[in-house]
Protein backbone atom coordinates (compact mmCIF):
# COMPACT_ATOMS: atom_id res chain seq x y z
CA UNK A 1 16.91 -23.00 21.33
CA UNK A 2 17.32 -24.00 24.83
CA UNK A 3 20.45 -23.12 25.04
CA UNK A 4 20.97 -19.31 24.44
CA UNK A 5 19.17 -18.04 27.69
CA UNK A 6 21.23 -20.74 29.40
CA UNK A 7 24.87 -19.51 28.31
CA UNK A 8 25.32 -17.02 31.17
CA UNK A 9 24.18 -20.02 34.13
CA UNK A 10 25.93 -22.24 33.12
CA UNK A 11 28.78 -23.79 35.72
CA UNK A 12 29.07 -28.24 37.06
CA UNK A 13 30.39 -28.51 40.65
CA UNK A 14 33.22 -30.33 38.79
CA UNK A 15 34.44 -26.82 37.91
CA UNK A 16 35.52 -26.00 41.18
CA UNK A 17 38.60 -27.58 40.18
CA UNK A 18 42.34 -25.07 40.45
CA UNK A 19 42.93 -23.29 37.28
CA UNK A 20 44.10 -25.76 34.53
CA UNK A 21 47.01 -24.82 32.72
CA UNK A 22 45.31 -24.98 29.42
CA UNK A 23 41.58 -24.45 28.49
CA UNK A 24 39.06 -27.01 27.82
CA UNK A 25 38.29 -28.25 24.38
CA UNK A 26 35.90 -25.38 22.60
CA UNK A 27 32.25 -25.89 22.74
CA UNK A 28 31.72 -26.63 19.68
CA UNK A 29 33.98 -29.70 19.48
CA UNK A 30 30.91 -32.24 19.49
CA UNK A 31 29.98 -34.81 17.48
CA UNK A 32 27.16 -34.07 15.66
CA UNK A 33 26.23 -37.50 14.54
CA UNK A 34 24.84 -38.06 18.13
CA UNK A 35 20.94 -38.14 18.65
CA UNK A 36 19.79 -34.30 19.81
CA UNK A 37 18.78 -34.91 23.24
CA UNK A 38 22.83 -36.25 23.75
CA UNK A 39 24.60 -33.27 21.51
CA UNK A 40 22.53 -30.75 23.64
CA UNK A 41 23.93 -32.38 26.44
CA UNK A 42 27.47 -33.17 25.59
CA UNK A 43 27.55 -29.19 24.54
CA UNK A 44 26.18 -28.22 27.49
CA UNK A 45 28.87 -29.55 29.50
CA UNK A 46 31.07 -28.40 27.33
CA UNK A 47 29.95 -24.64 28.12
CA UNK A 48 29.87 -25.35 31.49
CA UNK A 49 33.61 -26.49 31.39
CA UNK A 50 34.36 -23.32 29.27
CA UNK A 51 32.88 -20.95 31.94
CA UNK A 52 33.97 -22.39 34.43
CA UNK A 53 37.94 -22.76 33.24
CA UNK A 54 37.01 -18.40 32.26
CA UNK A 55 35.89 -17.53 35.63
CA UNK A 56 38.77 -18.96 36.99
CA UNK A 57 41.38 -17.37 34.99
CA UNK A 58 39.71 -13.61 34.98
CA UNK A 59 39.10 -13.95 38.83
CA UNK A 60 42.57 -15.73 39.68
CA UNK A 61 40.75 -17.88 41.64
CA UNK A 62 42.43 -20.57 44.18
CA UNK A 63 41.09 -24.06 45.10
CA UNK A 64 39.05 -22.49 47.72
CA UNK A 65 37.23 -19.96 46.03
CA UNK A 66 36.56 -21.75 43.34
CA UNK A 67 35.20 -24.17 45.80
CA UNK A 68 32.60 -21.57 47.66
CA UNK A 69 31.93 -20.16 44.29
CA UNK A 70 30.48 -22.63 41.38
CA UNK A 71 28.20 -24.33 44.03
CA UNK A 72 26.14 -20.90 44.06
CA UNK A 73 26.50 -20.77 40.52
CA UNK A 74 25.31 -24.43 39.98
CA UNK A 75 22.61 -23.91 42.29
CA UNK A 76 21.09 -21.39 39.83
CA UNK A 77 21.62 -23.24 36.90
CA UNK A 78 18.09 -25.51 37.71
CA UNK A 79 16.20 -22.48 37.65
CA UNK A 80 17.73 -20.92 34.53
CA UNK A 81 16.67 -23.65 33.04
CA UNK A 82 13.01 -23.86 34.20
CA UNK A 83 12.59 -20.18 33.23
CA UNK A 84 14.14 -20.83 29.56
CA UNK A 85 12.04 -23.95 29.10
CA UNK A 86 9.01 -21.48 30.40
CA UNK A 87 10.25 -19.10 27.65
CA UNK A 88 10.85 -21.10 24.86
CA UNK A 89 7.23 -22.51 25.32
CA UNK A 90 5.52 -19.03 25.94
CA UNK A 91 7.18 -18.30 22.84
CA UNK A 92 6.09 -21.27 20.53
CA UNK A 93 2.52 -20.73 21.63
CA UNK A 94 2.45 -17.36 20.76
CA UNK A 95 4.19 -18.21 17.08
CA UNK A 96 1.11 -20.37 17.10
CA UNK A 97 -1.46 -17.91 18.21
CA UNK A 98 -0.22 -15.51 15.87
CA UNK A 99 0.08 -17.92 12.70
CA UNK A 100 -4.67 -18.49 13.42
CA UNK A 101 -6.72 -17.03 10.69
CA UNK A 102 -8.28 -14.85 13.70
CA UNK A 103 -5.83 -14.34 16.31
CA UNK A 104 -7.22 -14.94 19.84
CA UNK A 105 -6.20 -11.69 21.25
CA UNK A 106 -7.40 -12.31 24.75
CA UNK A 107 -5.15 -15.44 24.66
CA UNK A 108 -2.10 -13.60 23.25
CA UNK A 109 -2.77 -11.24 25.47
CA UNK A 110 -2.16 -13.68 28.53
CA UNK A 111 0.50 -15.00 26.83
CA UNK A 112 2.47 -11.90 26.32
CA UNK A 113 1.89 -11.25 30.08
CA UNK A 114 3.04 -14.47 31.16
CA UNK A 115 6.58 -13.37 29.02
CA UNK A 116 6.82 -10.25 30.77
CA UNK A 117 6.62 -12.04 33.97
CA UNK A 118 8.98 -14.85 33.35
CA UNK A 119 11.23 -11.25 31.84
CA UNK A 120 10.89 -10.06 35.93
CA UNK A 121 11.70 -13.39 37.16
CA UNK A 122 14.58 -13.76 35.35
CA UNK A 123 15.91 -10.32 36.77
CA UNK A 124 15.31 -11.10 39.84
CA UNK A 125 16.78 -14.39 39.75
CA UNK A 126 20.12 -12.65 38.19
CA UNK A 127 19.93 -10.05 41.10
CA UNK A 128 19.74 -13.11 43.69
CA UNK A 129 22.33 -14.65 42.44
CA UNK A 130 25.04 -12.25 42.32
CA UNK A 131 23.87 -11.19 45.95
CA UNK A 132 24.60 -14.58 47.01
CA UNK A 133 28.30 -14.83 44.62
CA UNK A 134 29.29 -11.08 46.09
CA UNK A 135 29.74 -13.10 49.70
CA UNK A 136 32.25 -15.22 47.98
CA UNK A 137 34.08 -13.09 46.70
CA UNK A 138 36.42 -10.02 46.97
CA UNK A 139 35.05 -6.86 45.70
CA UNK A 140 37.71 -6.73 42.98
CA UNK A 141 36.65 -9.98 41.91
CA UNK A 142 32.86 -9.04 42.00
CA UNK A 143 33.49 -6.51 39.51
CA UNK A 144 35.67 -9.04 37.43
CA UNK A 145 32.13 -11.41 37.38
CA UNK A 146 29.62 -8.68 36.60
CA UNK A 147 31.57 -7.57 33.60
CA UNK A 148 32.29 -11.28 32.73
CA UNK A 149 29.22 -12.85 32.74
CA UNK A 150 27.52 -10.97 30.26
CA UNK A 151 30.32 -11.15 27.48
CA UNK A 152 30.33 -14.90 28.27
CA UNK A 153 26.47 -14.91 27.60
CA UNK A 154 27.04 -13.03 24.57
CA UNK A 155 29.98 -15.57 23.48
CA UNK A 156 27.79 -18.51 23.75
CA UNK A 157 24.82 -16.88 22.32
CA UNK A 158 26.55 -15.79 19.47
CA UNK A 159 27.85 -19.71 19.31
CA UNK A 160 24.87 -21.26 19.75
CA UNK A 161 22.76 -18.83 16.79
CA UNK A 162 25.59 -19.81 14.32
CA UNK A 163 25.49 -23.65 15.26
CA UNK A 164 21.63 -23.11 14.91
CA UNK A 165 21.57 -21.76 11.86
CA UNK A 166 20.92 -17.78 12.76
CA UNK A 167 17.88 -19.09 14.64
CA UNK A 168 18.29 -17.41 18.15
CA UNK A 169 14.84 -17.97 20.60
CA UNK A 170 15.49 -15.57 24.11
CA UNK A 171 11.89 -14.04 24.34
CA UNK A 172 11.46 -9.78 24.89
């Protein structure tokens, strides 16, 4: 599922907003009689909202730095994306390679390479991007994010495989 390797990018320039007083609505609150291509999107947002309402809070973040802060992370959320849709497709072509009477194993091969590099890109997108957050932020506040982040991934993964029924698609 798309969303899983999306969880820990996810932030809307709308989310530069002070801290509300209350969170958002969960992100599972959706309507699930909507077509898929408009539930994916409705829970997007609705993880974006949650992130963004989190961040806040942990990092007591003012007006200010919430402004200079969730453009960066916005910013990275395009490319997340790209790599995930990369992922999800290396992925499904290699269920398929695998599933042939004779597996091509010059094509898996490829295939498994082209994992491992979207794997590297993905790090060093994640390294970029907390560069580029660190000169937003206070160093006390940079530590807040890294430890953050990845529970936040893990909350909406963990979401996200129960909603899909256990299914959980994030590559090697």
């Amino acid at each position: 599922m798309l969303l899983v390797p999306t969880a820990l990018s996810l932030a809307g320039p709308a989310a530069a907003a002070p801290r509300p007083a209350t969170p958002p609505p969960s992100a599972g609150a959706v309507d699930s009689k909507k077509p898929p291509g408009e539930l994916r999107k409705e829970v997007l947002e609705r993880m974006r909202a949650l992130r963004a309402w989190r961040i806040v809070e942990e990092l007591k973040l003012d007006e200010a730095a919430s402004a200079r802060l969730f453009p960066i992370l916005a910013k990275y959320d395009e490319q997340e994306m790209a790599l995930a849709t990369e992922r999800r497709d290396i992925t499904g072509e290699l269920q398929t390679l695998l599933a042939a009477p004779r597996p091509d194993e010059a094509r898996i091969t490829a295939a498994v390479n082209r994992m491992l590099a979207n794997r590297t890109k993905r790090h060093a997108f994640k390294d970029e991007r907390l560069r580029e957050l660190r000169k937003v932020l206070t160093p006390v506040q940079q530590a807040k994010l890294v430890l953050l982040l990845p529970r936040l991934e893990r909350e909406f993964a963990m979401f996200i495989q129960e909603v899909a029924g256990g299914h959980r698609d994030d590559g090697p």
